[in-house]
C-alpha atoms as a PDB file:
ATOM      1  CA  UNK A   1       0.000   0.000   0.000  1.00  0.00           C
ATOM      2  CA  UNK A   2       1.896   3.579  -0.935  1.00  0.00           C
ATOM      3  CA  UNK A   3       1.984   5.861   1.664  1.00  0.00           C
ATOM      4  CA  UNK A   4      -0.438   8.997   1.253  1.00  0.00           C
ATOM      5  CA  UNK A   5       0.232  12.460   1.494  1.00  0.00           C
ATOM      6  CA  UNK A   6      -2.192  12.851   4.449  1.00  0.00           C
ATOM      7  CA  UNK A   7      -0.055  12.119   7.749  1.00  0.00           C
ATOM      8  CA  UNK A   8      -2.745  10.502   9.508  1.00  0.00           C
ATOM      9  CA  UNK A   9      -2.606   7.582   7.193  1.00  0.00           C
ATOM     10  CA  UNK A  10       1.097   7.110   7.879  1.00  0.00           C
ATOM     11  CA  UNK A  11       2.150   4.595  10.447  1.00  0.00           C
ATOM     12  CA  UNK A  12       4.853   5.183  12.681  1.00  0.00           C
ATOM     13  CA  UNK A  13       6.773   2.190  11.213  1.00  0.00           C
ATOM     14  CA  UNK A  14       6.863   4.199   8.142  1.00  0.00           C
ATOM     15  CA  UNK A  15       7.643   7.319   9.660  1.00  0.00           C
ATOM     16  CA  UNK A  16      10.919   5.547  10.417  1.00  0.00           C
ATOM     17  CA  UNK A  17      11.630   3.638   7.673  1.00  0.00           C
ATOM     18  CA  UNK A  18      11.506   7.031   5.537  1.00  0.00           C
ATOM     19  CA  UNK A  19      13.579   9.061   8.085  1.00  0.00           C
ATOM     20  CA  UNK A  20      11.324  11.743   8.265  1.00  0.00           C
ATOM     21  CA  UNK A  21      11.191  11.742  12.059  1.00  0.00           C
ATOM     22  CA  UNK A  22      13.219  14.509  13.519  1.00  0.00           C
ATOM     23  CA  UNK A  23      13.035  16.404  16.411  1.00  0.00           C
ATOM     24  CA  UNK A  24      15.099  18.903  15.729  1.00  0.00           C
ATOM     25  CA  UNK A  25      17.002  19.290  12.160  1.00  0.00           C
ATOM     26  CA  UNK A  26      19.942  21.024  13.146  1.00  0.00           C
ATOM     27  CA  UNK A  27      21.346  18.626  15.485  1.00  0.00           C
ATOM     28  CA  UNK A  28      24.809  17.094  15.662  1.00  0.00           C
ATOM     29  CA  UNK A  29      24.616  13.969  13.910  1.00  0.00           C
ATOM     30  CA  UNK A  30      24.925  11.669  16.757  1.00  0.00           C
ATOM     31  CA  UNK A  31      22.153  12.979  18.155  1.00  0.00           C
ATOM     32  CA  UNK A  32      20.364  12.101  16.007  1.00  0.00           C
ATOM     33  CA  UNK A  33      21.365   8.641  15.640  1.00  0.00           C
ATOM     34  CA  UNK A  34      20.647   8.412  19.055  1.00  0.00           C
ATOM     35  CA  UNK A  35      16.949   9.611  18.519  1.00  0.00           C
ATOM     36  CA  UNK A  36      17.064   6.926  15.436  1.00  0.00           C
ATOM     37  CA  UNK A  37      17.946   4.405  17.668  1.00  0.00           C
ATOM     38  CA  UNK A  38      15.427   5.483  20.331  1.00  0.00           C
ATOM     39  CA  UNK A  39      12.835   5.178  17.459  1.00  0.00           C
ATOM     40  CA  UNK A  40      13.527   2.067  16.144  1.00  0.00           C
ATOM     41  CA  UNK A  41      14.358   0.132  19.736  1.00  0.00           C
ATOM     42  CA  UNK A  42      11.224   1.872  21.773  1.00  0.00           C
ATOM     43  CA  UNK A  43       8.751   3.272  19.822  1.00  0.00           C
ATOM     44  CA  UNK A  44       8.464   1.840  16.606  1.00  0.00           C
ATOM     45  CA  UNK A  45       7.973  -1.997  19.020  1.00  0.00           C
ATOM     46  CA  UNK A  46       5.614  -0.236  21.354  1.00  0.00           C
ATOM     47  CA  UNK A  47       3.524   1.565  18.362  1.00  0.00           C
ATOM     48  CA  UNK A  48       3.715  -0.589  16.067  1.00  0.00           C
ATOM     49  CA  UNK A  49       2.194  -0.678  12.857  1.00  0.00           C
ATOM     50  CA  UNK A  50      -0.896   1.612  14.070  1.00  0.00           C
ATOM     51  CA  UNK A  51      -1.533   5.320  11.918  1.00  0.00           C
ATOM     52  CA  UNK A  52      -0.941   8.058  13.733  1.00  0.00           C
ATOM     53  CA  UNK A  53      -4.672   8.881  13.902  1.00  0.00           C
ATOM     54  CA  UNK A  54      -5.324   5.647  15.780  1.00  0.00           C
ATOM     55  CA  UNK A  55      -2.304   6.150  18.316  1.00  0.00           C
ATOM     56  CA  UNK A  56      -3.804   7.239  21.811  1.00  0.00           C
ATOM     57  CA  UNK A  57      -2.755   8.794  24.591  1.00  0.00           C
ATOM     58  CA  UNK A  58      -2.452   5.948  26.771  1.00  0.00           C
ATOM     59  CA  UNK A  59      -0.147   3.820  23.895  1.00  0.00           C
ATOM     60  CA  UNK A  60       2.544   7.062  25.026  1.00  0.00           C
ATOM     61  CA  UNK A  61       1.410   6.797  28.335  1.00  0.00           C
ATOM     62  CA  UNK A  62       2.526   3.260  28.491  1.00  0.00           C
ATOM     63  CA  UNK A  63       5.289   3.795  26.553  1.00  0.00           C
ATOM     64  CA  UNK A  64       6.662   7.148  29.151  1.00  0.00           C
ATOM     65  CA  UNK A  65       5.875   4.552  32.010  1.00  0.00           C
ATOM     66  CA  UNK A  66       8.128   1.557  30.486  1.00  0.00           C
ATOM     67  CA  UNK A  67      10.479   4.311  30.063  1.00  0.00           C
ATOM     68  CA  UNK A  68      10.633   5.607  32.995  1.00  0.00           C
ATOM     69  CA  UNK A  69      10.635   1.806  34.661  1.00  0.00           C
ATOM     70  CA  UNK A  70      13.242   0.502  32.717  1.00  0.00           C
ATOM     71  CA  UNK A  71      15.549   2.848  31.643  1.00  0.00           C
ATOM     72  CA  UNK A  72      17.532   5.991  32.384  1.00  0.00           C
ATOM     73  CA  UNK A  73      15.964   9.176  32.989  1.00  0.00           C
ATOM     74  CA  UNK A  74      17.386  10.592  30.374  1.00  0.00           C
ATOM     75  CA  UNK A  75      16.912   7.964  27.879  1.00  0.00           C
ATOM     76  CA  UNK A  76      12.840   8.174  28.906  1.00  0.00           C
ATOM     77  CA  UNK A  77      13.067  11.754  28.249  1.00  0.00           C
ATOM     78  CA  UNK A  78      14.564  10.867  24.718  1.00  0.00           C
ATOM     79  CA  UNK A  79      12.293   8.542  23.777  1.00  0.00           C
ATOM     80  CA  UNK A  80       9.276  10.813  24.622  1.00  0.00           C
ATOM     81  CA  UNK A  81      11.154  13.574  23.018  1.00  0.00           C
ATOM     82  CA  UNK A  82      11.316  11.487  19.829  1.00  0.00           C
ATOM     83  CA  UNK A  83       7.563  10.455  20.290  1.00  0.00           C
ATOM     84  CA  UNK A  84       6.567  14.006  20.658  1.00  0.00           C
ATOM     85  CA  UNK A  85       8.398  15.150  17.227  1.00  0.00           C
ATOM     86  CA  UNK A  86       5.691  12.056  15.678  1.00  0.00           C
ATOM     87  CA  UNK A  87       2.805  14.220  16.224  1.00  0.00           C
ATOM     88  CA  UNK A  88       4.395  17.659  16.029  1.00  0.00           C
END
């Protein structure tokens, strides 16, 4: 299925395959490796295939909780950081 022009028919498993998830352009590159990694490791397993449109609050909820469980502080923060540039 080709992806449409309309971002709500995008999944977030596509947003990542085609790069086009940055949170903020001008970054060094390894930051933004590091959000790449974040991406594909944490939020494209815990998302899944779902479109944007059908992502809900309490799929980021989850995935801020697992986060914040499981992980460094800082790497939460990154991986909401990169979740947030999704739907920005």
């Amino acid at each position: 299925m080709p992806v449409r022009e309309d971002p709500a028919y995008v999944s977030v498993v596509e947003l990542g395959e085609g790069g086009r998830v940055v949170s903020n352009p001008a970054e060094r590159e390894s930051t933004l490796a590091r959000e790449e990694v974040s991406l594909r490791l944490h939020a494209i397993p815990s998302l899944g295939h779902n479109r944007l449109d059908q992502v809900s609050p309490r799929q980021i909820q989850q995935l801020v909780n697992e986060g914040a469980n499981h992980r460094a502080a800082r790497s939460a923060r990154r991986d909401y950081g990169v979740v947030r540039a999704i739907f920005s």
